[in-house]
N, C-alpha and C. Protein backbone atom coordinates (compact mmCIF):
# COMPACT_ATOMS: atom_id res chain seq x y z
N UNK A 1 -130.82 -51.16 75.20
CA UNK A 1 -131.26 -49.84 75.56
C UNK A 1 -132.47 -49.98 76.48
N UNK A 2 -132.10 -49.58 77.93
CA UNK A 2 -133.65 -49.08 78.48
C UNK A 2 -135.02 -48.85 78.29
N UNK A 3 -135.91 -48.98 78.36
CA UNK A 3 -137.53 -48.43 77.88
C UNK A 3 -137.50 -46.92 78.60
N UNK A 4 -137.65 -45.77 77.64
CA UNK A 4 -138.29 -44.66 78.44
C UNK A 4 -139.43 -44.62 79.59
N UNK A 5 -139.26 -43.86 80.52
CA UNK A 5 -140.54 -43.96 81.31
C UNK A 5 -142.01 -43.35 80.55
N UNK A 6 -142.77 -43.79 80.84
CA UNK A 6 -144.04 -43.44 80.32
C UNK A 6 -144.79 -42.46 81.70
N UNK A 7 -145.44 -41.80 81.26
CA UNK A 7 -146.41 -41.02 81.88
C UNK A 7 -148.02 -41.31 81.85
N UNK A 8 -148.50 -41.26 82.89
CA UNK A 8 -149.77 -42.26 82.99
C UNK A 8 -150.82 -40.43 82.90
N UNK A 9 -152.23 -40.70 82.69
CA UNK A 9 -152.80 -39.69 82.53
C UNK A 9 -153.13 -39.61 83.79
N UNK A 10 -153.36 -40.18 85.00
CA UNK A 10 -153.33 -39.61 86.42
C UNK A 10 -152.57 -38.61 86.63
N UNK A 11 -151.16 -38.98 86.22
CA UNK A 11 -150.23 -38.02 86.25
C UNK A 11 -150.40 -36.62 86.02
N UNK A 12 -150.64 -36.86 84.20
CA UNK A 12 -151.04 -35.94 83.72
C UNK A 12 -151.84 -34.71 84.02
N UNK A 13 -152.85 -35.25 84.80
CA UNK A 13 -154.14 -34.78 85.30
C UNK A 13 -153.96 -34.01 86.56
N UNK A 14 -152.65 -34.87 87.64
CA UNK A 14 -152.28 -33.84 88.65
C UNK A 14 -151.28 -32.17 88.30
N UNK A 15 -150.86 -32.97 87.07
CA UNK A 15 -149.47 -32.07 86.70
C UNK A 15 -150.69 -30.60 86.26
N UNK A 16 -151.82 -30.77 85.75
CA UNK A 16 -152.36 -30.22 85.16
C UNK A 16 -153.27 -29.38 86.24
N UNK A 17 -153.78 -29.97 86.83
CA UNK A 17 -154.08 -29.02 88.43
C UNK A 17 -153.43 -28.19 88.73
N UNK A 18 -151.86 -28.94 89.09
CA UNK A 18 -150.81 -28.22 89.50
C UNK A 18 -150.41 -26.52 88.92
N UNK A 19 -150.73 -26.94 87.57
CA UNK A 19 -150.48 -25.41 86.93
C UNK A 19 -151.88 -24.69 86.57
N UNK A 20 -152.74 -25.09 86.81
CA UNK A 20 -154.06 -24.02 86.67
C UNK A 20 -155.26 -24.71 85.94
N UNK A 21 -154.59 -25.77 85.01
CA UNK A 21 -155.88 -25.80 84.07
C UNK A 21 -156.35 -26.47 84.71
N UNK A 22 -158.28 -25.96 83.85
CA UNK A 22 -159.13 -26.80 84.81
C UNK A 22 -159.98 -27.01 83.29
N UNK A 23 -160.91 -28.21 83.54
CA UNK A 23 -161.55 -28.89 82.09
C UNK A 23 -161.46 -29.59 81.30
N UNK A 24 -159.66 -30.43 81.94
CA UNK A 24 -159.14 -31.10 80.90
C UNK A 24 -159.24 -32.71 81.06
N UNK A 25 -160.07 -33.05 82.15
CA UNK A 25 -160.64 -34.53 82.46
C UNK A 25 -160.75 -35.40 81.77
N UNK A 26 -161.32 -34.84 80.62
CA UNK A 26 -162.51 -35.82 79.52
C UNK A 26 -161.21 -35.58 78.53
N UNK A 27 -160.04 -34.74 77.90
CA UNK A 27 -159.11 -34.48 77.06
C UNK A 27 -158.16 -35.68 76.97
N UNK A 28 -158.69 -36.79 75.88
CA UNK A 28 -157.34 -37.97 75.46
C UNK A 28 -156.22 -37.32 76.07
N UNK A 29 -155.17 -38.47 76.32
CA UNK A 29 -154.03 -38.05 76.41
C UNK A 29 -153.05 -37.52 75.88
N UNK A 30 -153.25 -37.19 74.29
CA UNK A 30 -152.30 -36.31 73.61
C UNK A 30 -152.62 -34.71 73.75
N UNK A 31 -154.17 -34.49 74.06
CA UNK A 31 -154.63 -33.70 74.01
C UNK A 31 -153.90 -32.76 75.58
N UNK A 32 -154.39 -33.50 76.44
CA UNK A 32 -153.90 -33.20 77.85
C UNK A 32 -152.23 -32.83 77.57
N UNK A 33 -151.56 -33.57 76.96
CA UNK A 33 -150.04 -32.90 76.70
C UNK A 33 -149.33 -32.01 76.04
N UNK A 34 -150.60 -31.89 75.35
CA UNK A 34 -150.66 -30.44 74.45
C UNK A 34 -151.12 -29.39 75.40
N UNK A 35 -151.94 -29.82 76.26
CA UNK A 35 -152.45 -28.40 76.62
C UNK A 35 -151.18 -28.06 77.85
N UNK A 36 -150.66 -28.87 78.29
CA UNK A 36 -149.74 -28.77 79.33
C UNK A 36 -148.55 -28.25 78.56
N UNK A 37 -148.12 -28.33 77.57
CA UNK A 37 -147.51 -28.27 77.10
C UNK A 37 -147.38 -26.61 76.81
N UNK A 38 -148.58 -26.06 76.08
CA UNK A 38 -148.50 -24.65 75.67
C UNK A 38 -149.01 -23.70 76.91
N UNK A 39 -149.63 -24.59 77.89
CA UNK A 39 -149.79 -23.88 79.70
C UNK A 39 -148.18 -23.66 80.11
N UNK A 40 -146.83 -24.59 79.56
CA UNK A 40 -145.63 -24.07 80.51
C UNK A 40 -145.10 -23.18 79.16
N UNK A 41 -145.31 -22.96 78.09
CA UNK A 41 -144.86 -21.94 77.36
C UNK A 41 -143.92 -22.71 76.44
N UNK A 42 -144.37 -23.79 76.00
CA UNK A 42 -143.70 -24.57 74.96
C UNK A 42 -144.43 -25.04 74.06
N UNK A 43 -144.31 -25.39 72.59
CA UNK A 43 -144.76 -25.73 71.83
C UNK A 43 -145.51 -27.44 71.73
N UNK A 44 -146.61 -27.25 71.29
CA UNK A 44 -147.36 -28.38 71.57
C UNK A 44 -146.33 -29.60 70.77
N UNK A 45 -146.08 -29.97 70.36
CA UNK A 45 -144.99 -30.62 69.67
C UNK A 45 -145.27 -32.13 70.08
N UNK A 46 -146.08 -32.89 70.92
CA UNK A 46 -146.06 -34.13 71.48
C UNK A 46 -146.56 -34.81 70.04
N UNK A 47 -145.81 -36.03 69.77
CA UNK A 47 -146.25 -36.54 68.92
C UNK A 47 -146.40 -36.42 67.26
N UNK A 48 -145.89 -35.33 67.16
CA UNK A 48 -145.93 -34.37 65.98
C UNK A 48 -144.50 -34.70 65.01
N UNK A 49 -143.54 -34.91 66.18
CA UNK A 49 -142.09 -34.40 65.39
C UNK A 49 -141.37 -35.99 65.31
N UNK A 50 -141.13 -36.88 64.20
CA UNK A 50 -140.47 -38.10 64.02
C UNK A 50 -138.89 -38.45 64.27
N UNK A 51 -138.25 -37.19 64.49
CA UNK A 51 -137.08 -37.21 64.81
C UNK A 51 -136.49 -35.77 66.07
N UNK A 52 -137.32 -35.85 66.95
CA UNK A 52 -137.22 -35.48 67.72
C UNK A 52 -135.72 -35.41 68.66
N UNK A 53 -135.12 -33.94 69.23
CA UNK A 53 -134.23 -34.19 69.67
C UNK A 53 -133.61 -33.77 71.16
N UNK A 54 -135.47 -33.36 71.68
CA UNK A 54 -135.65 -32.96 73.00
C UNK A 54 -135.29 -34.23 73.92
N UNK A 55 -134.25 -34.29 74.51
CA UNK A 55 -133.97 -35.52 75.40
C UNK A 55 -134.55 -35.91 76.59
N UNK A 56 -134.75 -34.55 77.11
CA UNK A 56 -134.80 -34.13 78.38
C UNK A 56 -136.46 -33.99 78.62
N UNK A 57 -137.28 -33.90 77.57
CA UNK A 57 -138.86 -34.01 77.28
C UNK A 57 -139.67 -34.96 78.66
N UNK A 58 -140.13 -34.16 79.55
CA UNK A 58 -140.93 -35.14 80.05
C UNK A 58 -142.15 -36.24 80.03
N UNK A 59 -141.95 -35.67 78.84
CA UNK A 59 -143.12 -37.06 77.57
C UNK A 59 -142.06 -37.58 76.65
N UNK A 60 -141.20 -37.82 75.96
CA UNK A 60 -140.52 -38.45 75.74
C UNK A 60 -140.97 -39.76 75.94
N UNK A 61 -141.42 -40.59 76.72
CA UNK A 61 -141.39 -41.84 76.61
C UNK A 61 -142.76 -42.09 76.33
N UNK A 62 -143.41 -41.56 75.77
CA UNK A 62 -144.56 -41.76 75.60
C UNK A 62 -144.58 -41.01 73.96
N UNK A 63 -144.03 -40.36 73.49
CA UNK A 63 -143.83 -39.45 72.31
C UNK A 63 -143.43 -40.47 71.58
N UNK A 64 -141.89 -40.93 71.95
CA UNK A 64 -141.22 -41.30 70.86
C UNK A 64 -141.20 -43.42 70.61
N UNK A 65 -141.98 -43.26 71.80
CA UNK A 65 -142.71 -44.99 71.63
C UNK A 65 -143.03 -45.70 70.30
């Protein structure tokens, strides 16, 4: 089986521009995917759920690591 792709917090950090938030610099990286997370209108859920069955999750490879 493949390795999921991982998401780097650069990333994170542009994706997070991209949609408005501002302040989230200094925010660990679970934190930052939470907030991105409930900024596109989805449940913070990163990391939270052990049998996860969002496939399509663009954290996914970093979630279910």
């Amino acid at each position: 089986m493949a390795a999921k792709n991982t998401v780097t917090k650069k990333e994170l950090l542009e994706k997070a521009s991209g949609i408005g938030l501002k302040g989230v610099s200094k925010y660990r990286k679970p934190e930052l995917i939470h907030a991105i997370q409930v900024a596109e209108g989805n449940s913070p859920c990163f990391g939270k759920i052990s049998d996860c069955w969002e496939f399509n999750c663009q954290f996914g490879g970093d979630c279910q690591s």
